[in-house]
Protein backbone atom coordinates (compact mmCIF):
# COMPACT_ATOMS: atom_id res chain seq x y z
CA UNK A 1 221.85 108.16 37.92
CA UNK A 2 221.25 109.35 34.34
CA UNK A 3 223.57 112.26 34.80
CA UNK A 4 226.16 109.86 36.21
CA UNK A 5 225.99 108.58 32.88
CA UNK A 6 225.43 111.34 30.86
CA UNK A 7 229.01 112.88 32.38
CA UNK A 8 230.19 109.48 31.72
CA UNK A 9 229.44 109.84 28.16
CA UNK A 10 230.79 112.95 27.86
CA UNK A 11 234.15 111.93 29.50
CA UNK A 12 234.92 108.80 27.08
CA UNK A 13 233.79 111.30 24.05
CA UNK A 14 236.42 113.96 25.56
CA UNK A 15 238.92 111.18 25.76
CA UNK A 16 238.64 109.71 22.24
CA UNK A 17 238.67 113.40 20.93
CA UNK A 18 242.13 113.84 22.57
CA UNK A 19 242.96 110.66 21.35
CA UNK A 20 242.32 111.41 17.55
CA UNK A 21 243.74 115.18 18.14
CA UNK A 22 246.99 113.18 19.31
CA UNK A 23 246.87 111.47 16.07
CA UNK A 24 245.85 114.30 14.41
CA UNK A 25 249.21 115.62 15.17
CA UNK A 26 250.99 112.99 12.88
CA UNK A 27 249.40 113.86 10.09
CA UNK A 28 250.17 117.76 10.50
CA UNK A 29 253.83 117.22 11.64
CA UNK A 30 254.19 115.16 8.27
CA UNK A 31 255.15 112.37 10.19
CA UNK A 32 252.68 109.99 8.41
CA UNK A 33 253.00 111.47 5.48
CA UNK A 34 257.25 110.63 5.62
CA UNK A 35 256.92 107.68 6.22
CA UNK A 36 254.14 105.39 4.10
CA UNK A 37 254.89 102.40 5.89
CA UNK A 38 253.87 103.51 9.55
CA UNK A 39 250.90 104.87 8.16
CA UNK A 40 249.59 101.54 6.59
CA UNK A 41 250.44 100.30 9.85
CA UNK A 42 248.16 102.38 12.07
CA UNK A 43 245.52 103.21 9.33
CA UNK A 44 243.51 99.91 11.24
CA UNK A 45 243.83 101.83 14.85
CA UNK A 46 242.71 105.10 13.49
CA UNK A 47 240.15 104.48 12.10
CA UNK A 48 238.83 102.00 15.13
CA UNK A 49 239.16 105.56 17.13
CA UNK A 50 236.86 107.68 14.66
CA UNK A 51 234.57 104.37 14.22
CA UNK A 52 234.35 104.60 18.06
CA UNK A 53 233.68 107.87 18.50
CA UNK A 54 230.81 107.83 15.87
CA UNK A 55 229.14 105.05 17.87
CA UNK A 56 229.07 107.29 20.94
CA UNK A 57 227.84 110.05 19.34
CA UNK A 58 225.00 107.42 17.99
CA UNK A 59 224.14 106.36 21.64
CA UNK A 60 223.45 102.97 19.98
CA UNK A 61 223.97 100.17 22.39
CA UNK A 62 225.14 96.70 20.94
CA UNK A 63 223.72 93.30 22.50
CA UNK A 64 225.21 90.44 20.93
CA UNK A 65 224.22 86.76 21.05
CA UNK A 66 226.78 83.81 21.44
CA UNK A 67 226.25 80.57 21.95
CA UNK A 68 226.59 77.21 20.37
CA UNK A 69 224.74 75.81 17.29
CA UNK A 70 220.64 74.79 17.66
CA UNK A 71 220.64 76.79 21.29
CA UNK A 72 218.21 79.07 19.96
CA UNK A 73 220.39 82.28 19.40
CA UNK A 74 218.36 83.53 16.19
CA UNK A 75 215.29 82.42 18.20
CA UNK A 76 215.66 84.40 21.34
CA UNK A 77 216.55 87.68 19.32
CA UNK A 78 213.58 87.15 17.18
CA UNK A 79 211.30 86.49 20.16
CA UNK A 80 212.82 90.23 21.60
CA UNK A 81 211.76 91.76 18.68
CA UNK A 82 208.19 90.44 18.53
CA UNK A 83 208.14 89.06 15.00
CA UNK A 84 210.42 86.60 12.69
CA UNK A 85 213.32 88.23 11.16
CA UNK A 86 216.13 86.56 11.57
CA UNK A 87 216.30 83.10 10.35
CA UNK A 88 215.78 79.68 12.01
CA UNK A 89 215.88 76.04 11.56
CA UNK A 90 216.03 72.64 12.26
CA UNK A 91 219.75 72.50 10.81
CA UNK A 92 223.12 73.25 12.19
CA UNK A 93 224.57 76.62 11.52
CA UNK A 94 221.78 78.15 9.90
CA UNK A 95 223.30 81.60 10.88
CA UNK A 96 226.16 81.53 8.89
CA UNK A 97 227.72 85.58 9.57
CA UNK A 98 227.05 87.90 11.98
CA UNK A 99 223.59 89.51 11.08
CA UNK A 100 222.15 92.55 13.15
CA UNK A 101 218.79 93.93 13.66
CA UNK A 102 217.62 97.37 15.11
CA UNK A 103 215.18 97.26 18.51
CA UNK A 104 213.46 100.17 19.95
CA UNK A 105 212.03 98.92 23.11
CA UNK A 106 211.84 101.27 25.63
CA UNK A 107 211.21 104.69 23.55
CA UNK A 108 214.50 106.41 23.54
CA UNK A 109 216.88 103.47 23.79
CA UNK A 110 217.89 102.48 20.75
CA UNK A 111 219.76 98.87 20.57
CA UNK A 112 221.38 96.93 17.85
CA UNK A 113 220.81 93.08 18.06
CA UNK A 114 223.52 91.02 16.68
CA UNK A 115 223.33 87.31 15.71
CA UNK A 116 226.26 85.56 15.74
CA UNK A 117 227.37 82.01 13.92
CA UNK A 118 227.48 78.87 16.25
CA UNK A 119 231.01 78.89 18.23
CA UNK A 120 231.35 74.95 17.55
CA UNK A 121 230.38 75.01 13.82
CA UNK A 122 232.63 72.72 11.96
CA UNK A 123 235.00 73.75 9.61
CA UNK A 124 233.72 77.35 11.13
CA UNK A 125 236.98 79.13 12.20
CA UNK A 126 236.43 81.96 9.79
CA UNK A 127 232.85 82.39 11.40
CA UNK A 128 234.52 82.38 14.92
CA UNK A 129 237.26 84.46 13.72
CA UNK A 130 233.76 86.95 12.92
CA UNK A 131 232.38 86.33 16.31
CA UNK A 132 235.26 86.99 18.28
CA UNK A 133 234.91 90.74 16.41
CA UNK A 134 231.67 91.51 16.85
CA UNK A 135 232.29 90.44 20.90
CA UNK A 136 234.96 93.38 20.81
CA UNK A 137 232.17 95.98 19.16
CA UNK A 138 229.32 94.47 22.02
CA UNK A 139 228.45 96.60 24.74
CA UNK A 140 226.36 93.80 26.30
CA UNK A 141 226.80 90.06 25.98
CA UNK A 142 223.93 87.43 25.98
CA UNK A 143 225.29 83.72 25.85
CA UNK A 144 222.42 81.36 25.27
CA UNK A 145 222.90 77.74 26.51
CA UNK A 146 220.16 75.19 26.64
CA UNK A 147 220.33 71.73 28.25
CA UNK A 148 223.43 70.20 29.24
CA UNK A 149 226.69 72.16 29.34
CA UNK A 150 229.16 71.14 27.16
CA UNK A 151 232.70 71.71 27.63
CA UNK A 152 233.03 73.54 24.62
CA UNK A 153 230.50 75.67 25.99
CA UNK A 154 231.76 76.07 29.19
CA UNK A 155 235.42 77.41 27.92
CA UNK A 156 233.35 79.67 25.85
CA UNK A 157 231.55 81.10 28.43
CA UNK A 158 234.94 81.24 30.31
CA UNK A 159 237.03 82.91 27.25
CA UNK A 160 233.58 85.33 26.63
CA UNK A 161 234.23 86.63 30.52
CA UNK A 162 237.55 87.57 29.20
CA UNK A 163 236.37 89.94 26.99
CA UNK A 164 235.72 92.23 30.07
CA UNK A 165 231.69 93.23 28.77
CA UNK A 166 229.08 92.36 31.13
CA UNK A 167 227.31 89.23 29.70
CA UNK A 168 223.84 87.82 30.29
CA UNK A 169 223.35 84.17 30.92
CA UNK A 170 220.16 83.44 28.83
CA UNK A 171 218.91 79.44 29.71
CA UNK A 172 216.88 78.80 26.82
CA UNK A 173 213.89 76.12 25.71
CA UNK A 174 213.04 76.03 29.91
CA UNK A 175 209.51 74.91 29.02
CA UNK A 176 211.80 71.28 28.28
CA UNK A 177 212.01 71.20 31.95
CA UNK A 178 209.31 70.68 34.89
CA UNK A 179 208.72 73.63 37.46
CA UNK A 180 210.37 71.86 40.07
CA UNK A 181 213.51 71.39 38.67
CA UNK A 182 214.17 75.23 37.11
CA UNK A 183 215.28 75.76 40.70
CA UNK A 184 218.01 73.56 40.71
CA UNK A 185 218.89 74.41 37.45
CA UNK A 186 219.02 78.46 38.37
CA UNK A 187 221.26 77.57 41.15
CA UNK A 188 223.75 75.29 38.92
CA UNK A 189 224.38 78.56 36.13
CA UNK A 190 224.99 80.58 39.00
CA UNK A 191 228.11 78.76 39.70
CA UNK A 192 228.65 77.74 35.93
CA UNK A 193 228.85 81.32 35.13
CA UNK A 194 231.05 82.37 37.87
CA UNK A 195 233.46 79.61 37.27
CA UNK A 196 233.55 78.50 40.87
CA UNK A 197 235.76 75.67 42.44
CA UNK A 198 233.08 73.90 43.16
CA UNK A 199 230.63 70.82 42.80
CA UNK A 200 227.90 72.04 40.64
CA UNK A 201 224.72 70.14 41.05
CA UNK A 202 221.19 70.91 38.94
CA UNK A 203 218.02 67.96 38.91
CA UNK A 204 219.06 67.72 42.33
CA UNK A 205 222.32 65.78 41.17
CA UNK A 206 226.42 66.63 41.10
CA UNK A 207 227.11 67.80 37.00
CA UNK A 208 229.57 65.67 36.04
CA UNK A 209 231.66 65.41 32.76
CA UNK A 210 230.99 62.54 30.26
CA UNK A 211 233.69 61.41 28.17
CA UNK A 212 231.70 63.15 25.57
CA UNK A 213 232.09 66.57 26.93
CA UNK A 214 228.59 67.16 28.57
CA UNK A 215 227.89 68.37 31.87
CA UNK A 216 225.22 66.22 33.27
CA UNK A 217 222.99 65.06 36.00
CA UNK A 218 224.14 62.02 38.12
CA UNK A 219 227.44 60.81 39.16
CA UNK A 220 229.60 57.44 37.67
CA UNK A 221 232.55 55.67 38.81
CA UNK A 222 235.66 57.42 36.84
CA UNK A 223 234.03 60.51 36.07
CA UNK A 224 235.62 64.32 36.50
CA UNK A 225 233.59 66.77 38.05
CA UNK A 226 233.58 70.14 36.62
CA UNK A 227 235.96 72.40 38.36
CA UNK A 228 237.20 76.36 37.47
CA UNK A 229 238.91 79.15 38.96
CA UNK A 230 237.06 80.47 42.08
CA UNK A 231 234.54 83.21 41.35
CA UNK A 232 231.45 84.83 42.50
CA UNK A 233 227.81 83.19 42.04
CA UNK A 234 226.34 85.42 38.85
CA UNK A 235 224.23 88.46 39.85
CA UNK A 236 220.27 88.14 39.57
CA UNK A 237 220.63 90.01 36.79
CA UNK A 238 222.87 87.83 35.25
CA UNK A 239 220.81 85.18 34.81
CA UNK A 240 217.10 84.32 32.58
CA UNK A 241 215.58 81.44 31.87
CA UNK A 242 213.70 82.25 28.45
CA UNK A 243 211.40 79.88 26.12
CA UNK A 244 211.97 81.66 22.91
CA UNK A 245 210.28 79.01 20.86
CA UNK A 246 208.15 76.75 22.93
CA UNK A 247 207.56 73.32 21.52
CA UNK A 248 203.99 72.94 20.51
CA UNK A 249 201.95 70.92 23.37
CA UNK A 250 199.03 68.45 23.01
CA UNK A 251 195.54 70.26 24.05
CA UNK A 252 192.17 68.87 24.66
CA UNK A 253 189.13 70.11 23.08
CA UNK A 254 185.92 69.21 24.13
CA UNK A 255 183.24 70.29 21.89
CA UNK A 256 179.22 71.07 22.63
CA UNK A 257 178.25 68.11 20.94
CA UNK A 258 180.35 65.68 23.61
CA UNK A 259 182.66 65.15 21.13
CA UNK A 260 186.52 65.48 22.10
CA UNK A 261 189.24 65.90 20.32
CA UNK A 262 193.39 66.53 20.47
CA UNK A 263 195.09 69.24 18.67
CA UNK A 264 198.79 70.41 18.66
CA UNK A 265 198.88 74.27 19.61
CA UNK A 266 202.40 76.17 20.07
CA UNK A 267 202.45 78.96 23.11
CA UNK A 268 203.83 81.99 23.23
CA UNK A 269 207.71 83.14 23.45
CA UNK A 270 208.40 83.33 27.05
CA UNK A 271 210.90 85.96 27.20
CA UNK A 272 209.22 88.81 28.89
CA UNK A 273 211.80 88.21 31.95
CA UNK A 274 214.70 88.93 29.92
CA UNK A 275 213.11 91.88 28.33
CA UNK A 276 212.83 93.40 31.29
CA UNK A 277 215.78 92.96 32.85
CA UNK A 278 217.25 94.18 29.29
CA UNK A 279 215.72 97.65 29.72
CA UNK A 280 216.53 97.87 33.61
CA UNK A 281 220.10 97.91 32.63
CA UNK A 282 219.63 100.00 29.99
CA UNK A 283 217.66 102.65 32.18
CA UNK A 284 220.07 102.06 35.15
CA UNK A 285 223.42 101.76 33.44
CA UNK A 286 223.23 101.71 29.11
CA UNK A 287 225.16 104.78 28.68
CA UNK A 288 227.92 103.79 31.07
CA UNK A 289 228.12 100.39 28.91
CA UNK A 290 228.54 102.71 26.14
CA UNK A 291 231.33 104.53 27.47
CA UNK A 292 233.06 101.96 29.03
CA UNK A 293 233.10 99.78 26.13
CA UNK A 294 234.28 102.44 23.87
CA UNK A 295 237.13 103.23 26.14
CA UNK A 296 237.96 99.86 25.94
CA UNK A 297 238.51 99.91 22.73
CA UNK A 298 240.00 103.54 22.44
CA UNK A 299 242.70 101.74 25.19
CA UNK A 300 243.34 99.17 23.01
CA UNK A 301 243.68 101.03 19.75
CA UNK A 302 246.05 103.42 21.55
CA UNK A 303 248.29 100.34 22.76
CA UNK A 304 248.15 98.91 19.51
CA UNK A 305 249.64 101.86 18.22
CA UNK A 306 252.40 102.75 20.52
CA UNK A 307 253.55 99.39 19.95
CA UNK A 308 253.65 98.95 16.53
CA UNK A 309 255.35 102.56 16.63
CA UNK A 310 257.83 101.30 18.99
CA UNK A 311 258.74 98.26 16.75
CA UNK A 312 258.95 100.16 13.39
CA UNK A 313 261.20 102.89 14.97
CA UNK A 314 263.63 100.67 17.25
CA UNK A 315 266.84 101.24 15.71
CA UNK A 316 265.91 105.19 15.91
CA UNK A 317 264.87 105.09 19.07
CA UNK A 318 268.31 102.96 19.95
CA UNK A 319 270.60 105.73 18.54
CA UNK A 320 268.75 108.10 19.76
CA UNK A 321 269.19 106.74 23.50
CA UNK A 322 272.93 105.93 22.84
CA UNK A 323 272.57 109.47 21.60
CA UNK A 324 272.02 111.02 24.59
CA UNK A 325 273.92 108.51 27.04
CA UNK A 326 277.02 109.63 24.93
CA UNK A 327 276.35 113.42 25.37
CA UNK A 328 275.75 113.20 28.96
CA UNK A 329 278.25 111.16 30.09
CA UNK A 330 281.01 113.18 28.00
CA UNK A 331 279.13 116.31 29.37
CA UNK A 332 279.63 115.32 33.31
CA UNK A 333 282.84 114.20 32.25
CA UNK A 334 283.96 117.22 31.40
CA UNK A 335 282.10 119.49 33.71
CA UNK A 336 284.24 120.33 37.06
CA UNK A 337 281.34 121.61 39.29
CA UNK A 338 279.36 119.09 40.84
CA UNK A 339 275.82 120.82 41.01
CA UNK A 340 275.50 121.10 36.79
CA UNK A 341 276.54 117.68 36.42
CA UNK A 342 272.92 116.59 38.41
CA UNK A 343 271.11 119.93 36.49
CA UNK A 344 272.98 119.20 33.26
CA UNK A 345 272.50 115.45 33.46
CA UNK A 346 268.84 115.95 34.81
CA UNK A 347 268.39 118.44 31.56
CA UNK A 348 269.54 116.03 29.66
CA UNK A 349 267.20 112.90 30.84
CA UNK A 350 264.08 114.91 30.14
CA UNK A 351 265.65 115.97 26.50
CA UNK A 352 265.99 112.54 26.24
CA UNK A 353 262.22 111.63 27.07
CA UNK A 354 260.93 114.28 24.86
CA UNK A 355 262.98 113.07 21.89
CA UNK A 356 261.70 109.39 22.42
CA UNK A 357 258.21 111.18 22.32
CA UNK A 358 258.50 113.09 19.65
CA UNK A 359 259.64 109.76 17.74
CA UNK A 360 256.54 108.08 18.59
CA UNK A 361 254.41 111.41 17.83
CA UNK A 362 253.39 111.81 20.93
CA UNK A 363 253.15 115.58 21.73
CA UNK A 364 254.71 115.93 25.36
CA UNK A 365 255.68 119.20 27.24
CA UNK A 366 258.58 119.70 29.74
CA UNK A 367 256.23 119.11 32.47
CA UNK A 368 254.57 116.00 31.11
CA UNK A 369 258.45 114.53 30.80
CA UNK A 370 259.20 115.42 34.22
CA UNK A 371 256.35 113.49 35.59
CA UNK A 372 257.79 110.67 33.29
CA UNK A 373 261.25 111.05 34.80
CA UNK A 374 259.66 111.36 38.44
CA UNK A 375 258.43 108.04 38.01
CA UNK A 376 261.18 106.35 36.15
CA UNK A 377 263.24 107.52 39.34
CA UNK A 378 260.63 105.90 41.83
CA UNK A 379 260.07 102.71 39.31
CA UNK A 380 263.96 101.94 39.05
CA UNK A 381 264.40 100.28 42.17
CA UNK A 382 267.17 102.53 43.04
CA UNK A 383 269.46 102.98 39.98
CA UNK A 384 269.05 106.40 39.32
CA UNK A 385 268.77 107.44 42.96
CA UNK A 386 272.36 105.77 42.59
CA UNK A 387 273.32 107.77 40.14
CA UNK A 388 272.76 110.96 41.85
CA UNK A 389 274.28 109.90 44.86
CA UNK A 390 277.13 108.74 42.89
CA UNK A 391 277.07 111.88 41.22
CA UNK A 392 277.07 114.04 43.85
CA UNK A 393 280.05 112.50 45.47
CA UNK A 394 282.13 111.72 42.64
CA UNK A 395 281.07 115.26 41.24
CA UNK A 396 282.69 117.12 44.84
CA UNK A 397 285.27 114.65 44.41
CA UNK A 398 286.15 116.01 41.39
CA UNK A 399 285.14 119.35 41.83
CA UNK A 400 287.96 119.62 44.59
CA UNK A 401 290.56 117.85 42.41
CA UNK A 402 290.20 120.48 39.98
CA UNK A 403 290.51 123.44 42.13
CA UNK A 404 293.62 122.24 43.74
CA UNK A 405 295.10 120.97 40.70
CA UNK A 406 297.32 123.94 40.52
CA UNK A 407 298.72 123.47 44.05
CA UNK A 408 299.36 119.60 43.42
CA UNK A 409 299.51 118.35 39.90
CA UNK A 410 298.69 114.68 41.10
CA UNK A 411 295.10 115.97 41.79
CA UNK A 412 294.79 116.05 37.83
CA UNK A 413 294.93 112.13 38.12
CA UNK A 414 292.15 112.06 40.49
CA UNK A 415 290.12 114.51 38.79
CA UNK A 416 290.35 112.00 35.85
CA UNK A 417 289.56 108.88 37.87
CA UNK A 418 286.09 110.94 39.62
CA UNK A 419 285.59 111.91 35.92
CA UNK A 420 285.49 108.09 34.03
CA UNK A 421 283.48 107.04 36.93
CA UNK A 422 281.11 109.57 36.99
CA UNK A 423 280.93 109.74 33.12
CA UNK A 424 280.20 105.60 33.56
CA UNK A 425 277.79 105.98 35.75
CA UNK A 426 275.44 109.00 34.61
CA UNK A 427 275.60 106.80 30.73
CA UNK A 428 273.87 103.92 32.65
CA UNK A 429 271.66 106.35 34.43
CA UNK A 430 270.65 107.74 30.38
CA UNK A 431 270.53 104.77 28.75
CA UNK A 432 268.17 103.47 31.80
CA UNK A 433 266.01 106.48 31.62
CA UNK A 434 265.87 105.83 27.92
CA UNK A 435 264.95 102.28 28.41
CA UNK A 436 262.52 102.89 31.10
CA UNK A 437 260.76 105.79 28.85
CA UNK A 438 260.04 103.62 25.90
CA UNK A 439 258.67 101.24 28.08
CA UNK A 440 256.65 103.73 29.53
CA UNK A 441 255.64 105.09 26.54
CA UNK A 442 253.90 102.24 25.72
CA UNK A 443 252.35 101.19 28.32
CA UNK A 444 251.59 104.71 30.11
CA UNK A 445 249.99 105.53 26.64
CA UNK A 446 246.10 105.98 27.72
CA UNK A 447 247.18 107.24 30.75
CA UNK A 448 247.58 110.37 32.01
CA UNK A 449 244.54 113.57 31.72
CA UNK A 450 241.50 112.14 29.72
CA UNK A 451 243.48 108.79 28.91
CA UNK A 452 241.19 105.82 28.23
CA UNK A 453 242.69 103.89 31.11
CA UNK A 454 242.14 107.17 33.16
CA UNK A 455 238.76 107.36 32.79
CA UNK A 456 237.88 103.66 32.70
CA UNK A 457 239.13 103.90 36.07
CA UNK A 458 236.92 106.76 36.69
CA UNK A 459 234.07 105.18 35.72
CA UNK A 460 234.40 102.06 37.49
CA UNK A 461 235.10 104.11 40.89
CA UNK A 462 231.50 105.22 40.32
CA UNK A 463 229.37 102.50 39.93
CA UNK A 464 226.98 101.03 42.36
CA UNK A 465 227.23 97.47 43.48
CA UNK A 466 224.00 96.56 42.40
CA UNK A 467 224.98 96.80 38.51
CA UNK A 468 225.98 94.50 36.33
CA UNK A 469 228.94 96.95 35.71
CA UNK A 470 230.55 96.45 39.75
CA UNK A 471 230.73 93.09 38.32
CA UNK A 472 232.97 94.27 35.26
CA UNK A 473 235.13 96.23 38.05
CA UNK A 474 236.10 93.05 39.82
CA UNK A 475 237.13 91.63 36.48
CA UNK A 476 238.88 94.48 35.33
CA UNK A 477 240.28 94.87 39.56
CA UNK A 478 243.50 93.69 38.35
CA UNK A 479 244.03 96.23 35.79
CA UNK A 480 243.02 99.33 37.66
């Protein structure tokens, strides 16, 4: 297992070093240099890449916690780490920016704790705006929640699944609640944090939704039971019920003398559960996290860049294609044997691609464009295979017009007609094939050898289903 994820360390490292080397080729090629404004446009990307790659090379792992105000967030952490760093309070929003803290518990691991503002806070959009960030930078999610669920918290837990990291459901201040209702209550987040299409019940009740916004125990006449897109109960692992700062509790002391009295004592953080299960997906999976994470967001720098590249340089890219749909229909036009009108016009398509490319500075070789072109002509439902088709007959058509123009001058008419037609048709075929390509271009970015998408792919092929990552392969099912 550990050189599983070793290699798959070393993959996403190879893949953001490509990456940058792509980008690296801008900057030689002068292409940033010419033109200022593209530059201050992708400086944000680039520099996400070589941030990216410096975390891997760090093997820091980020845990972040989320949650709404007075859930115990900065209590939990601090409970991890064994003494009182970060602050708490009686108040609302005590945490008021993202504050992290290094933990070394298991030897070798090294992990970065991040505390994160309340998601409700009032007048707190800038502090949300923060949080939403340091989710994109986590390579493990812990959402704490305590008592009822409100709705607020329920989207949130909903939009934080979203963010395709594998998240923790931490059920804090359980000393609140007898022993024989933390059953129920286990059973209830399994199907709030799946999101199922179903009745959830906890205290042995359906949770409904109060007009307030709170799921909670009982049902009333009127009342909307809370209902979500159908999922899968959370994993084992998914799930710990912590105390991180139990409230004091009342003990009896009887003293030698007879006498008794009552004092107020406050036990110990119960969050050894959590630690543990922590460090087994650390051991069993933390470098994977790592790399899968930082693909992530290698994939989504990349994107991010081929399509603000693509909107800066539209109009070039738009007389570049009209370019080449110009030059090869006037080419097959004139041409009167049929086989170099497909070779010419199938020259020209990948000239075409590798222009669009070059464009977008992305370094591409013959090959690399034909594989492009290959499946442009199996993506097009049909229009290109038309075109050679098209070509082919118009092309013999026109072929045989011109050799027996000299016996029968009317054959120069038809030679004409096969001409226009075919001219007509192979400009569609280029300005298609142009079309296609940027489109392509774009999306097919961090794809390919050592493309982020490639490997993310790769990774989750690999994983066992008894990781918290096989869940993060279902989520991510539909994009790989």
């Amino acid at each position: 297992m550990r050189n599983l994820q070793e290699t798959h360390l070393n993959r996403a490292r190879a893949s953001l070093r490509q990456a940058l080397s792509w980008y690296g080729y801008l900057r030689k090629s002068g292409q940033l240099s010419s033109n200022p404004e593209l530059a201050g446009l992708l400086k944000p990307e680039l520099e996400a890449l070589n941030s990216t790659l410096n975390k891997l090379d760090s093997n820091v792992i980020r845990i972040a916690a989320f949650g709404l105000v007075s859930r115990g967030k900065s209590a939990v952490l601090n409970a991890l780490l064994g003494e009182k760093i970060l602050q708490t309070g009686p108040l609302n929003g005590v945490t008021q920016w993202p504050r992290s803290v290094r933990w070394q518990p298991g030897g070798k691991v090294l992990v970065e704790l991040i505390d994160t503002p309340g998601l409700d806070e009032i007048e707190g959009e800038s502090r949300a705006d923060m949080a939403r960030e340091v989710v994109h930078q986590a390579d493990l999610i812990l959402f704490v929640v305590s008592g009822d669920i409100t709705r607020t918290e329920y989207q949130a837990l909903l939009e934080l699944r979203k963010a395709q990291k594998p998240l923790i459901l931490v059920f804090n201040k359980i000393d609140l609640y007898p022993d024989t209702d933390q059953g129920a209550i286990y059973e209830n987040l399994q199907q709030l944090g799946a999101g199922n299409h179903a009745t959830c019940s906890t205290w042995g009740n359906p949770i409904t939704l109060q007009p307030s916004g709170h799921f909670t125990a009982g049902v009333s006449p009127g009342k909307k039971t809370a209902v979500a897109p159908q999922a899968k109960p959370l994993l084992p692992d998914e799930i710990v019920m912590v105390a991180a700062e139990p409230a004091p509790m009342e003990v009896r002391v009887e003293w030698p003398d007879g006498r008794v009295s009552y004092e107020w004592e406050t036990p110990p953080p119960q969050v050894d559960e959590l630690k543990e299960t922590i460090l087994n997906i650390l051991n069993r999976e933390g470098r994977s996290l790592l790399a899968l994470n930082a693909l992530i967001q290698a994939r989504d720098a990349e994107a991010a860049i081929a399509q603000k590249t693509i909107h800066l340089r539209e109009q070039e890219a738009e007389n570049i294609i009209w370019q080449f749909t110009k030059y090869k229909a006037l080419a097959v036009m004139l041409n009167p044997i049929a086989f170099l009108d497909i070779l010419g016009g199938t020259v020209a398509d990948l000239a075409l691609i590798r222009a669009l490319a070059r464009l977008y500075g992305l370094p591409m070789t013959s090959y690399q464009a034909g594989k492009i072109l290959k499946t442009i002509l199996f993506s097009s439902g049909g229009i290109l295979l038309g075109e050679l088709g098209s070509s082919l007959l118009l092309g013999l058509g026109k072929s045989t017009a011109a050799i027996t123009s000299g016996d029968n001058p009317s054959n120069i008419t038809a030679f004409a007609g096969s001409a226009i037609a075919q001219a007509g048709i192979a400009g569609y075929g280029a300005y298609s094939v142009g079309k296609a390509a940027q489109v392509y271009l774009e999306k097919g970015c961090t794809w390919g050898q050592l493309g982020a998408s490639s490997v993310i792919q790769e990774i989750l092929s690999q994983v066992d289903q008894n990781t918290i990552l096989y869940r993060l392969r279902q989520e991510l099912g539909i994009k790989y």
